[in-house]
PDB file of N, CA and C in Angstrom:
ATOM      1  N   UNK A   1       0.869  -1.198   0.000  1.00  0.00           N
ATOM      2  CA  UNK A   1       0.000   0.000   0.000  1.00  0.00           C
ATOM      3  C   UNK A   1       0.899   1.239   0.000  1.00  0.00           C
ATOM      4  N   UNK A   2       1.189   1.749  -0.794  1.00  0.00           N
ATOM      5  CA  UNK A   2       2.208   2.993  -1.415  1.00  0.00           C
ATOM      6  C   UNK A   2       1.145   4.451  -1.122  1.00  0.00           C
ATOM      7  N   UNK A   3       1.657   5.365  -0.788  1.00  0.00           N
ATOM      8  CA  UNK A   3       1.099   6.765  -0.451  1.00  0.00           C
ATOM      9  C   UNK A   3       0.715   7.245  -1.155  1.00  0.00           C
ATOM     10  N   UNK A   4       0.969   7.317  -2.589  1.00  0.00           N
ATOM     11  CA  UNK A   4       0.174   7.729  -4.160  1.00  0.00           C
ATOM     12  C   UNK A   4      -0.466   6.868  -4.322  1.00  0.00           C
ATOM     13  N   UNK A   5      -0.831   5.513  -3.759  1.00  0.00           N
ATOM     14  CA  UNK A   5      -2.235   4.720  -4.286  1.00  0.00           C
ATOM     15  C   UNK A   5      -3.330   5.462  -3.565  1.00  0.00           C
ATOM     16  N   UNK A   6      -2.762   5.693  -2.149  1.00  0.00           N
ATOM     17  CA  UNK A   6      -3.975   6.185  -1.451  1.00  0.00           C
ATOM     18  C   UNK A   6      -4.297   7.235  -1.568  1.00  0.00           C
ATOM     19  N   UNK A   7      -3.469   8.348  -1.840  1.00  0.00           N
ATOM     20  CA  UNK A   7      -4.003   9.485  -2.430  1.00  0.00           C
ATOM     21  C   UNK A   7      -4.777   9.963  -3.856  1.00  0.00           C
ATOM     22  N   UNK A   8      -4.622   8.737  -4.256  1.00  0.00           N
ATOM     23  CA  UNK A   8      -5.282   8.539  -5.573  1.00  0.00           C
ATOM     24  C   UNK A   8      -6.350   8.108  -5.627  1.00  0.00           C
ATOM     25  N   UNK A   9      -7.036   7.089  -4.629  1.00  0.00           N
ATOM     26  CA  UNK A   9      -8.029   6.722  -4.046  1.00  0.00           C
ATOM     27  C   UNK A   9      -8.869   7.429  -3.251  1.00  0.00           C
ATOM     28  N   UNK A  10      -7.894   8.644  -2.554  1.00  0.00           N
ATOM     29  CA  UNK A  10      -8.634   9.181  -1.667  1.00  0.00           C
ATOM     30  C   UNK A  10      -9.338  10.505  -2.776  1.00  0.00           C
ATOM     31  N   UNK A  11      -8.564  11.080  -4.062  1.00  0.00           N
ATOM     32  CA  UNK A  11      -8.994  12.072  -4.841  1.00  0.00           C
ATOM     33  C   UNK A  11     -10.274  11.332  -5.572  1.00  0.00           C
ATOM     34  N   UNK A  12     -10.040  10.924  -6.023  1.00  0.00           N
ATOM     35  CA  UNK A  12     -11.054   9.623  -6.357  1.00  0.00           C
ATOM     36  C   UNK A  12     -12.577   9.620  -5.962  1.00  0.00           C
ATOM     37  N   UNK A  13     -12.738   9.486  -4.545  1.00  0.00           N
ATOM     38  CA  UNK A  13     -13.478   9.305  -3.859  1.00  0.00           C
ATOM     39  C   UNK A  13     -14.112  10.545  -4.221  1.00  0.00           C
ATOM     40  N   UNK A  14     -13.300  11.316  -3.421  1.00  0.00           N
ATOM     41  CA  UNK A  14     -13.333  13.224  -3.222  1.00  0.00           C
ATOM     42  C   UNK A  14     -14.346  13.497  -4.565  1.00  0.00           C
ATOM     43  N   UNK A  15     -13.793  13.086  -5.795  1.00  0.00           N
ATOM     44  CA  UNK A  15     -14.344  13.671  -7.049  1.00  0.00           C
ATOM     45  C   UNK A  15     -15.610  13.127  -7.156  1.00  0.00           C
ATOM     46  N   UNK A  16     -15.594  12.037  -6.653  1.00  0.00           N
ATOM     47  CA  UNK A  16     -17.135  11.234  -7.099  1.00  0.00           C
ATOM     48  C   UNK A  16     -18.022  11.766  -6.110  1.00  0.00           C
ATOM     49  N   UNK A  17     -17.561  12.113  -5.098  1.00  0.00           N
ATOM     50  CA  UNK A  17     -18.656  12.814  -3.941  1.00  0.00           C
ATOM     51  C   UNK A  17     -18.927  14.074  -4.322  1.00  0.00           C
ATOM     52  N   UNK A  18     -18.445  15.067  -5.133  1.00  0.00           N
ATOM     53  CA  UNK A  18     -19.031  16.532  -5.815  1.00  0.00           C
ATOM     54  C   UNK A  18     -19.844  15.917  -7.091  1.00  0.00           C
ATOM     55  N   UNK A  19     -18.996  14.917  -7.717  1.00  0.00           N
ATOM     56  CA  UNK A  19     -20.242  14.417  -8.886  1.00  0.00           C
ATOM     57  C   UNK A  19     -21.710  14.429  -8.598  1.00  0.00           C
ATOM     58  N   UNK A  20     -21.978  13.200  -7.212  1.00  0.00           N
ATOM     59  CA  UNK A  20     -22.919  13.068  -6.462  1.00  0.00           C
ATOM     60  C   UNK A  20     -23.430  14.093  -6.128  1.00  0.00           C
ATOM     61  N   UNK A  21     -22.601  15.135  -5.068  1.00  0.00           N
ATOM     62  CA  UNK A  21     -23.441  16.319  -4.529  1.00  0.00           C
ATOM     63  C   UNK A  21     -24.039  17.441  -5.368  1.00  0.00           C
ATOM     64  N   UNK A  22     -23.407  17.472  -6.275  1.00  0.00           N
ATOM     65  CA  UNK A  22     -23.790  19.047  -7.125  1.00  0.00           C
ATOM     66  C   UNK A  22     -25.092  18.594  -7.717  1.00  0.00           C
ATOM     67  N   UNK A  23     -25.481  17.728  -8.087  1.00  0.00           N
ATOM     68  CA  UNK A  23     -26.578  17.564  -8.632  1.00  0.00           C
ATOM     69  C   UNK A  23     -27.838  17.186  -7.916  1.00  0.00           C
ATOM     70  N   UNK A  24     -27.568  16.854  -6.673  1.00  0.00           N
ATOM     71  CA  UNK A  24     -28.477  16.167  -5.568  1.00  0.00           C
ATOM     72  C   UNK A  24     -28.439  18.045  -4.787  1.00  0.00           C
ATOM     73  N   UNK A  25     -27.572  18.343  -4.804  1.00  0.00           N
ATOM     74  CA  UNK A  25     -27.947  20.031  -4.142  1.00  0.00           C
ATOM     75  C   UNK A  25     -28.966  20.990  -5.449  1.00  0.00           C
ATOM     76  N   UNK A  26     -29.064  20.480  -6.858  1.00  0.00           N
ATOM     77  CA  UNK A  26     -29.177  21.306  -7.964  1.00  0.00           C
ATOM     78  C   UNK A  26     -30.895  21.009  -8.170  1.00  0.00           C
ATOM     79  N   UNK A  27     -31.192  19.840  -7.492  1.00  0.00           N
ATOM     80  CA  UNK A  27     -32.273  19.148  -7.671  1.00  0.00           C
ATOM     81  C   UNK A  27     -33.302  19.460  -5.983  1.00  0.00           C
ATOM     82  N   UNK A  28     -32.824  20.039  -5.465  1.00  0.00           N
ATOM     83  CA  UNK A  28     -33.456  20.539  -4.050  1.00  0.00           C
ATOM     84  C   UNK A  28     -33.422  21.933  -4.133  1.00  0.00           C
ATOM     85  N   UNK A  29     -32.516  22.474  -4.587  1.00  0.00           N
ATOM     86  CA  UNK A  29     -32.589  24.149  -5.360  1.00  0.00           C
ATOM     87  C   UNK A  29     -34.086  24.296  -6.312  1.00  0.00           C
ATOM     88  N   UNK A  30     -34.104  23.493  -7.234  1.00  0.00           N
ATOM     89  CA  UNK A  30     -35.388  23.475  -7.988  1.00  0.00           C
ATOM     90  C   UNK A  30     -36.299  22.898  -7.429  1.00  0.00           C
ATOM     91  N   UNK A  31     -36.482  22.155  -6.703  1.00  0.00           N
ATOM     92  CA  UNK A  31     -37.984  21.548  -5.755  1.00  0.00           C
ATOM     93  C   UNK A  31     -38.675  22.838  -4.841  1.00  0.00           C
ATOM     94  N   UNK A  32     -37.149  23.391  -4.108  1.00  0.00           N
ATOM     95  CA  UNK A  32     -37.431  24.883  -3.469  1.00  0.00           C
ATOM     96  C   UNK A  32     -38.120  25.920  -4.344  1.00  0.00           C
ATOM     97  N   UNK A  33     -37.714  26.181  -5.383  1.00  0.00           N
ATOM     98  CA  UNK A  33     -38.223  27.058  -6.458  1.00  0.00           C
ATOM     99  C   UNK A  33     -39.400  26.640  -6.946  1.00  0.00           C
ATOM    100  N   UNK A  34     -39.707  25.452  -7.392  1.00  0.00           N
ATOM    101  CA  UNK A  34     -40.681  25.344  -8.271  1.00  0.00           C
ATOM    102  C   UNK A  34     -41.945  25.442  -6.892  1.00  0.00           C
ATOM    103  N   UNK A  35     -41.773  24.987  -5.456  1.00  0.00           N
ATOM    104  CA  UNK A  35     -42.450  25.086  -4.128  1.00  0.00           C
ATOM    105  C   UNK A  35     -42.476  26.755  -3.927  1.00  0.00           C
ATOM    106  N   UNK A  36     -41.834  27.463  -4.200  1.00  0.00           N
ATOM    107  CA  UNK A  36     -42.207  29.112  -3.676  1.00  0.00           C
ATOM    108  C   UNK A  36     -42.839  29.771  -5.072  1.00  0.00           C
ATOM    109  N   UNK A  37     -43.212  29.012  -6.125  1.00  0.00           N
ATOM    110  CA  UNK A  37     -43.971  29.825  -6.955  1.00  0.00           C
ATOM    111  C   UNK A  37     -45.199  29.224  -6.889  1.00  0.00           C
ATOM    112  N   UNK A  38     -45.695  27.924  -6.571  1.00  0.00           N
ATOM    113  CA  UNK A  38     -46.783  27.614  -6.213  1.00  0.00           C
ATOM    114  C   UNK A  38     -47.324  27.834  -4.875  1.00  0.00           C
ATOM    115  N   UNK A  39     -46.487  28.472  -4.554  1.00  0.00           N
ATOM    116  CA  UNK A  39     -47.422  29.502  -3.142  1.00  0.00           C
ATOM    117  C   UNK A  39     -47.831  30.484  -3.535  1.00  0.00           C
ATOM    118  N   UNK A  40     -47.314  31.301  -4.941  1.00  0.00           N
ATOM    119  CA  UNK A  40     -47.406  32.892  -5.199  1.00  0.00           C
ATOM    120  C   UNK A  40     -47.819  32.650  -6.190  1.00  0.00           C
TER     121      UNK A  40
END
């Protein structure tokens, strides 16, 4: 187990968890929005 595997693993990870988040935050941004115009 070499220190550039794991840091490579650990960026890795890192990247796939903003993949995941930006779009799961982008999709609750618009539920919010499309919810405050059907109040108004």
């Amino acid at each position: 187990m070499s220190t550039i595997g794991a840091a490579e693993i650990l960026i890795g990870l890192l990247m796939l968890g903003v993949v995941l988040f930006i779009p799961a935050v982008v999709i609750a941004i618009l539920i919010v929005l499309i919810r405050m115009m059907r109040k108004m």
